[in-house]
Protein backbone atom coordinates (compact mmCIF):
# COMPACT_ATOMS: atom_id res chain seq x y z
CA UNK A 1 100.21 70.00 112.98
CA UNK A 2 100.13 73.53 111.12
CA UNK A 3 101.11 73.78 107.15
CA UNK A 4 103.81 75.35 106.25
CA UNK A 5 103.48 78.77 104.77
CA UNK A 6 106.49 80.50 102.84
CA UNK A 7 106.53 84.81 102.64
CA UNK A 8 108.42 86.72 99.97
CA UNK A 9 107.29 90.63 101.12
CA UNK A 10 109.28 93.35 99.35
CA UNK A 11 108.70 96.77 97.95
CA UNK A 12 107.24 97.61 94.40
CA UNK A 13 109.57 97.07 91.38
CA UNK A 14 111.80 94.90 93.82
CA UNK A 15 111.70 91.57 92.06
CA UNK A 16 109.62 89.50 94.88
CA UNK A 17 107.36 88.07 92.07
CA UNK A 18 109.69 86.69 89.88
CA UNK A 19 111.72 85.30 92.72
CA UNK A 20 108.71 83.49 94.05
CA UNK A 21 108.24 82.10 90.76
CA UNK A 22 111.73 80.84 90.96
CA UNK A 23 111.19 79.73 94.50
CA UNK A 24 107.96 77.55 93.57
CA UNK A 25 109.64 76.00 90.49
CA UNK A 26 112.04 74.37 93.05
CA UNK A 27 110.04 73.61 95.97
CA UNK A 28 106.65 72.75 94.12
CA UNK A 29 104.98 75.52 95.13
CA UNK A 30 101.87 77.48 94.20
CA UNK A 31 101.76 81.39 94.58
CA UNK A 32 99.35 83.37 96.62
CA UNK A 33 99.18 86.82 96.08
CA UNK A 34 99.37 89.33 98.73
CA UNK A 35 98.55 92.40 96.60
CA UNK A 36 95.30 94.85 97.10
CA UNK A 37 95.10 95.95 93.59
CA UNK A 38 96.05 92.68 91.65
CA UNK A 39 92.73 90.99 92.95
CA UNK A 40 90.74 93.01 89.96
CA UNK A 41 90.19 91.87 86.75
CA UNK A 42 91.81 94.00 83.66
CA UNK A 43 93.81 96.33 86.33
CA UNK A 44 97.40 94.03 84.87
CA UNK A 45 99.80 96.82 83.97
CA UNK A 46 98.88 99.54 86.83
CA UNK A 47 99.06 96.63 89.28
CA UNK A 48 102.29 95.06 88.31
CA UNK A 49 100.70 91.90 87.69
CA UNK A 50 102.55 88.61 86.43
CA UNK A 51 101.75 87.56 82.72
CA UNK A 52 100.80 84.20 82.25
CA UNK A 53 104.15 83.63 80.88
CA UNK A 54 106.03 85.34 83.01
CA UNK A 55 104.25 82.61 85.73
CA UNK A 56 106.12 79.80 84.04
CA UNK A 57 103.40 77.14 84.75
CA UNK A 58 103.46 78.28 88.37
CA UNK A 59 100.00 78.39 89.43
CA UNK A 60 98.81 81.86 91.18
CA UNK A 61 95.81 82.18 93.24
CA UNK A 62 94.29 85.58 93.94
CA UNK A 63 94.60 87.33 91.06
CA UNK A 64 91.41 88.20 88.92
CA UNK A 65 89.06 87.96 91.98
CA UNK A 66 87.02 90.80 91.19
CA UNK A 67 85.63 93.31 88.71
CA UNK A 68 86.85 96.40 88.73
CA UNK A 69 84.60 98.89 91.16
CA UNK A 70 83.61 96.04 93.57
CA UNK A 71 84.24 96.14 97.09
CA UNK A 72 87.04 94.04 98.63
CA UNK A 73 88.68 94.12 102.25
CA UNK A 74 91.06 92.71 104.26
CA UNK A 75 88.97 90.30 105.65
CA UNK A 76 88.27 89.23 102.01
CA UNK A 77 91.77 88.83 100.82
CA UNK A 78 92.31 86.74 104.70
CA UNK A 79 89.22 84.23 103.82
CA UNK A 80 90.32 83.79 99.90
CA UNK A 81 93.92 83.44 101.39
CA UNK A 82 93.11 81.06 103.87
CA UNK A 83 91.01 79.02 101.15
CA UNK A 84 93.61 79.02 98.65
CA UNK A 85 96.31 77.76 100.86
CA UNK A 86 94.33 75.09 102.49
CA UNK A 87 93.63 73.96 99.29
CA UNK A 88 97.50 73.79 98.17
CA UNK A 89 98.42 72.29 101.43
CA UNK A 90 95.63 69.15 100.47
CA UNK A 91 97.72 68.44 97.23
CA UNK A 92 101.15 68.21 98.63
CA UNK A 93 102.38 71.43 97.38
CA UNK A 94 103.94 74.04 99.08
CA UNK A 95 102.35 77.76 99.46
CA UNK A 96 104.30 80.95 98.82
CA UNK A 97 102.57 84.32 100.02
CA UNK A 98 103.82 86.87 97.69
CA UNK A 99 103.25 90.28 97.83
CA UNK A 100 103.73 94.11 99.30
CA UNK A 101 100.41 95.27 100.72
CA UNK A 102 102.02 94.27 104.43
CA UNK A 103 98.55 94.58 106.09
CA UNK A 104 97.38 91.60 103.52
CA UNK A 105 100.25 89.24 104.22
CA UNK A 106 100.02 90.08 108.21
CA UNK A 107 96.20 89.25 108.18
CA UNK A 108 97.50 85.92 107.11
CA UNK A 109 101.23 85.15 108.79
CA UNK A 110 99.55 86.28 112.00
CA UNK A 111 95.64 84.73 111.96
CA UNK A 112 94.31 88.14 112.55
CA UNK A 113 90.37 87.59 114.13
CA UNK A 114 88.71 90.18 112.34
CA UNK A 115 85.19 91.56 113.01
CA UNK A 116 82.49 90.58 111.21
CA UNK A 117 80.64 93.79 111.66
CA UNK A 118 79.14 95.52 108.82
CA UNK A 119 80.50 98.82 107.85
CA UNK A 120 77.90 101.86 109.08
CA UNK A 121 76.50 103.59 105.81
CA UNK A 122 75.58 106.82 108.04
CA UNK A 123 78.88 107.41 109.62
CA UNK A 124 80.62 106.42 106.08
CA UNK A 125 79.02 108.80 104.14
CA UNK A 126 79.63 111.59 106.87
CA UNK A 127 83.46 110.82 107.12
CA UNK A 128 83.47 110.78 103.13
CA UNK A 129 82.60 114.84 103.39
CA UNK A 130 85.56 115.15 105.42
CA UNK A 131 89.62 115.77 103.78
CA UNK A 132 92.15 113.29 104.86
CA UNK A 133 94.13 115.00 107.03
CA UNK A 134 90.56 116.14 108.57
CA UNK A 135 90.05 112.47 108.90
CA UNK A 136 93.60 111.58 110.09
CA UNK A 137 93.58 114.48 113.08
CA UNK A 138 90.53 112.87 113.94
CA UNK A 139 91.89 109.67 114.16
CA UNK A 140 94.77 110.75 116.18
CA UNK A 141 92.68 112.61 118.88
CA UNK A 142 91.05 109.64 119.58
CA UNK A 143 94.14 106.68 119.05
CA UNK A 144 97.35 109.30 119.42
CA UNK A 145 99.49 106.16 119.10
CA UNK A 146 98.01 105.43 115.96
CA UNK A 147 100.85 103.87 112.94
CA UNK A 148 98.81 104.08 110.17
CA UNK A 149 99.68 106.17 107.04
CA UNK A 150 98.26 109.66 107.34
CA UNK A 151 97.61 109.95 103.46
CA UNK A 152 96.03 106.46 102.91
CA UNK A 153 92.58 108.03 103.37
CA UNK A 154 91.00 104.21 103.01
CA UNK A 155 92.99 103.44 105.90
CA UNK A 156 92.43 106.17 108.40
CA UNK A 157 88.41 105.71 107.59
CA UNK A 158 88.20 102.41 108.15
CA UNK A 159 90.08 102.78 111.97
CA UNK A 160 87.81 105.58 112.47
CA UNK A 161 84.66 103.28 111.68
CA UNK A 162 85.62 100.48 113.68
CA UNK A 163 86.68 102.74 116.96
CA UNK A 164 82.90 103.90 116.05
CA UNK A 165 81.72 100.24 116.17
CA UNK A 166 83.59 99.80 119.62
CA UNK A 167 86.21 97.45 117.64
CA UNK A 168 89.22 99.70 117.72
CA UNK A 169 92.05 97.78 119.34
CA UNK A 170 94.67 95.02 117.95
CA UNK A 171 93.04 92.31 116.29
CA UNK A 172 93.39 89.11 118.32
CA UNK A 173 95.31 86.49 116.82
CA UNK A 174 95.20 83.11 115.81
CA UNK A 175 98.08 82.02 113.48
CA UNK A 176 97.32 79.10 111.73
CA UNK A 177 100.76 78.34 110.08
CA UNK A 178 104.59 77.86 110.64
CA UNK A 179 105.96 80.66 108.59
CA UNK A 180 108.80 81.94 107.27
CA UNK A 181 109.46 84.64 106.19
CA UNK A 182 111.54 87.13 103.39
CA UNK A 183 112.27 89.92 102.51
CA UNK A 184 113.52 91.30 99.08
CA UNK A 185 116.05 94.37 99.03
CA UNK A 186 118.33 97.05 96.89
CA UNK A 187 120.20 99.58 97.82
CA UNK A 188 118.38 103.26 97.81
CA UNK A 189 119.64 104.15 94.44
CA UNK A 190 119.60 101.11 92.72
CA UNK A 191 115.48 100.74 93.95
CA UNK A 192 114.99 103.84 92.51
CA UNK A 193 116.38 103.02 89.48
CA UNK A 194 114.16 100.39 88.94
CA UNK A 195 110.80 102.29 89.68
CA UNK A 196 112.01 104.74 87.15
CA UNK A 197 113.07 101.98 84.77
CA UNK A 198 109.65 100.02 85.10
CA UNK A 199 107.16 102.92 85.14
CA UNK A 200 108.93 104.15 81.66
CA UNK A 201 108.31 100.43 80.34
CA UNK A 202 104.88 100.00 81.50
CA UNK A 203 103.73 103.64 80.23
CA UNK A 204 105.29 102.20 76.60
CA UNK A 205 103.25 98.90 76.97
CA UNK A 206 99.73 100.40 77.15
CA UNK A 207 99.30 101.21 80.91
CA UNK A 208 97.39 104.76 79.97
CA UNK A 209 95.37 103.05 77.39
CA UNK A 210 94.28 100.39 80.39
CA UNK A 211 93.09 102.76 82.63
CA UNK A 212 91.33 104.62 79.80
CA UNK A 213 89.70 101.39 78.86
CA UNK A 214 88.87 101.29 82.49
CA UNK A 215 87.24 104.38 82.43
CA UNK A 216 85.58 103.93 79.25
CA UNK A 217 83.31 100.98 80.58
CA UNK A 218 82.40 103.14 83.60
CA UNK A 219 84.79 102.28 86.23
CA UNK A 220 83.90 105.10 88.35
CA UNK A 221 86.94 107.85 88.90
CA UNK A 222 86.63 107.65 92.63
CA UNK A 223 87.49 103.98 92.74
CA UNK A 224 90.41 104.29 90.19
CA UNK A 225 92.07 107.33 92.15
CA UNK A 226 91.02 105.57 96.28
CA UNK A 227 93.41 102.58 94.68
CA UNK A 228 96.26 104.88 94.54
CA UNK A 229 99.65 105.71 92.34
CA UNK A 230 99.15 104.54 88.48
CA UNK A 231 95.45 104.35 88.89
CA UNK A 232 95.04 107.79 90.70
CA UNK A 233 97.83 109.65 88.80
CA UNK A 234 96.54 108.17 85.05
CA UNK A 235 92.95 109.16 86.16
CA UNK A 236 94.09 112.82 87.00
CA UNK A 237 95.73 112.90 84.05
CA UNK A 238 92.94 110.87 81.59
CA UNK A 239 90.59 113.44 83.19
CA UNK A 240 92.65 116.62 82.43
CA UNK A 241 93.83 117.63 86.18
CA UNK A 242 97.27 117.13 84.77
CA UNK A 243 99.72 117.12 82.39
CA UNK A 244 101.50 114.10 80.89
CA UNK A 245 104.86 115.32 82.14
CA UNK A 246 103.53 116.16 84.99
CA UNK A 247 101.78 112.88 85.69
CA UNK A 248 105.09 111.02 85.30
CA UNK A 249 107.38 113.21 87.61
CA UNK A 250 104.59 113.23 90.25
CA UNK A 251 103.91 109.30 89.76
CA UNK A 252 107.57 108.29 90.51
CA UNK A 253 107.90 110.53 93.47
CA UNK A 254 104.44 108.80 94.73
CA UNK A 255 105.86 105.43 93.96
CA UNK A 256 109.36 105.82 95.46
CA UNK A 257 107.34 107.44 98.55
CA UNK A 258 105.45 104.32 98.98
CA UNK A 259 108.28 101.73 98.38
CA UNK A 260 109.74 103.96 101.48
CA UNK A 261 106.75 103.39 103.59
CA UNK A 262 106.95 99.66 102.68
CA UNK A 263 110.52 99.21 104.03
CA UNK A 264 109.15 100.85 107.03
CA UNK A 265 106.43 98.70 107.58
CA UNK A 266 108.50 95.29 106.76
CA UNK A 267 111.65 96.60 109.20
CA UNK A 268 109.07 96.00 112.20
CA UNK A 269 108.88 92.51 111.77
CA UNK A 270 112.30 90.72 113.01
CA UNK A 271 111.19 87.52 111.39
CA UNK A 272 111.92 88.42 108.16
CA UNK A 273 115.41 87.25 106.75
CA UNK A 274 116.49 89.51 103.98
CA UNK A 275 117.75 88.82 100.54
CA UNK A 276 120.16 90.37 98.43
CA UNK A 277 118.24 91.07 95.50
CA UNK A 278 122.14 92.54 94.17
CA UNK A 279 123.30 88.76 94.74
CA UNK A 280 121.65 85.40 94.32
CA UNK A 281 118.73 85.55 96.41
CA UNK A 282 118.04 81.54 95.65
CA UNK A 283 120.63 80.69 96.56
CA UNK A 284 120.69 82.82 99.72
CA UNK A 285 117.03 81.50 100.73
CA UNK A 286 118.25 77.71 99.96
CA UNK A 287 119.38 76.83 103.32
CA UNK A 288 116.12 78.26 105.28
CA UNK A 289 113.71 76.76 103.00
CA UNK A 290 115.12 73.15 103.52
CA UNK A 291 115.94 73.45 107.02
CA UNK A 292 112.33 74.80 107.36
CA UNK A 293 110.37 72.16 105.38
CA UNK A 294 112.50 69.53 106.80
CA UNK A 295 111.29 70.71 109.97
CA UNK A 296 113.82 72.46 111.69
CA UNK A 297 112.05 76.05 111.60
CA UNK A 298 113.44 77.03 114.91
CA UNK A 299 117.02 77.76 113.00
CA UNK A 300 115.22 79.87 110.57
CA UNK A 301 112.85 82.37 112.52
CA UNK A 302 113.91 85.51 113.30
CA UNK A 303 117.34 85.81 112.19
CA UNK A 304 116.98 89.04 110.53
CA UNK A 305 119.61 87.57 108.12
CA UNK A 306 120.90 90.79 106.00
CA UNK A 307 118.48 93.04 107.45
CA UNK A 308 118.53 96.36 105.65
């Protein structure tokens, strides 16, 4: 019989951590995070991470993984995941996947069966001479039906290597849980509201000062600016390639930008039932979480309940 694996996916400055927080207080839960920059140590503001009191005695796996510079992958966040919710399934609580790096969460929900080959060195450091929409044309000459974002230059590489390695198609699958699934939404404005309202907050709590600390210790630049948004535009900016002012502006256009290309990754999946974040979203999820846990998941899947 599989475990029972809950999913609150939603955009940045959306709410989806704080609602899983709630959602875990009431169902016994434990959190798993689904979010590629919140696995490093000391990256807390630029990430968005929880504070420990924010987690309200809500235990949170995945966070704090690794030091800052350090190499992780999909296939690492999938094994940690996969250990960290085994391990909340053996003491009779329930796991909640939180996140909104999509790729993460579907590694999981789905049982992707990734490769285990190793990256090549050679053909890495011959792609790394290469711009990214060098990178991306090449990728679409050779996979023209190709989804992936044509300015996440991580992304586009790593296709390109594994076509290289012969490994370019889907991943098989294997899920290994009954999931459900939701999603956490605003309207436009109101979204962008909140990005605005949160970046202006975080800037006033020290978020330049942590990625100068960053720097300081000899994070390297590359790795702070390949994780993207604060940690890119606060490098540029730490580094003199731009102005304060115009770090902001450009930083909440890149942020709104990639809350847009989250809802457009997240409206693929019709198993995802959608929460007014405007509303109660507790209560909205109520009925689906018992119905699911008391083992009537067929009611609950793909209902696409307030789909945006």
């Amino acid at each position: 019989m599989k475990g029972k694996l809950i999913v609150i996916e939603g955009t940045n400055a959306s709410g989806k951590s704080a609602l899983g927080i709630r959602m875990a207080k009431e169902w016994n839960g434990e959190i798993v995070s689904a979010d590629s920059r919140q696995v490093y140590a000391r990256m807390d503001l630029g990430s968005g991470k929880v504070t420990e009191e924010e987690r309200n005695g809500v235990p949170h796996h995945l966070l704090d993984v690794r030091q800052p510079g350090e190499f992780f992958s999909m296939a690492d966040f999938q094994a940690l995941a996969y250990g960290a919710i085994e391990d909340i399934l053996a003491r009779g609580k329930q796991p909640f996947l939180v996140g909104g790096t999509g790729l993460y969460v579907d590694s999981v929900t789905e049982g992707y069966v990734l490769s285990d080959k190793k990256p090549d060195a050679a053909l890495r450091a011959r792609l790394e001479t290469l711009s990214t929409p060098e990178l991306y044309a090449r990728l679409k000459a050779v996979q023209p039906d190709t989804e992936v974002d044509p300015k996440n230059r991580h992304r586009v590489m790593r296709l390109l290597e594994k076509i290289a390695a012969g490994d370019g198609g889907p991943a098989p699958r294997q899920p290994r849980y009954e999931v459900l699934k939701f999603g956490v939404t605003w309207p436009r404005e109101e979204l962008k509201r909140r990005i605005d309202e949160r970046l202006e907050r975080r800037l006033r709590q020290g978020m330049t000062e942590e990625v100068r600390a960053l720097l300081d210790e000899g994070v390297p630049e590359e790795f702070l600016v390949k994780l993207g948004l604060e940690y890119k535009y606060l490098t540029w900016y730490l580094t003199g390639k731009m102005s304060y002012e115009q770090m902001t502006e450009e930083l909440a256009r890149a942020i709104k930008r990639f809350a847009k290309r989250q809802m457009t990754w997240f409206r693929k999946d019709p198993d995802i039932i959608w929460l007014d974040m405007a509303g109660d979203p507790l209560a909205q999820a109520r009925p689906y979480v018992e119905a699911f846990l008391a083992g009537k998941a067929e009611e609950t899947e793909g209902s696409g309940e307030g789909k945006p």
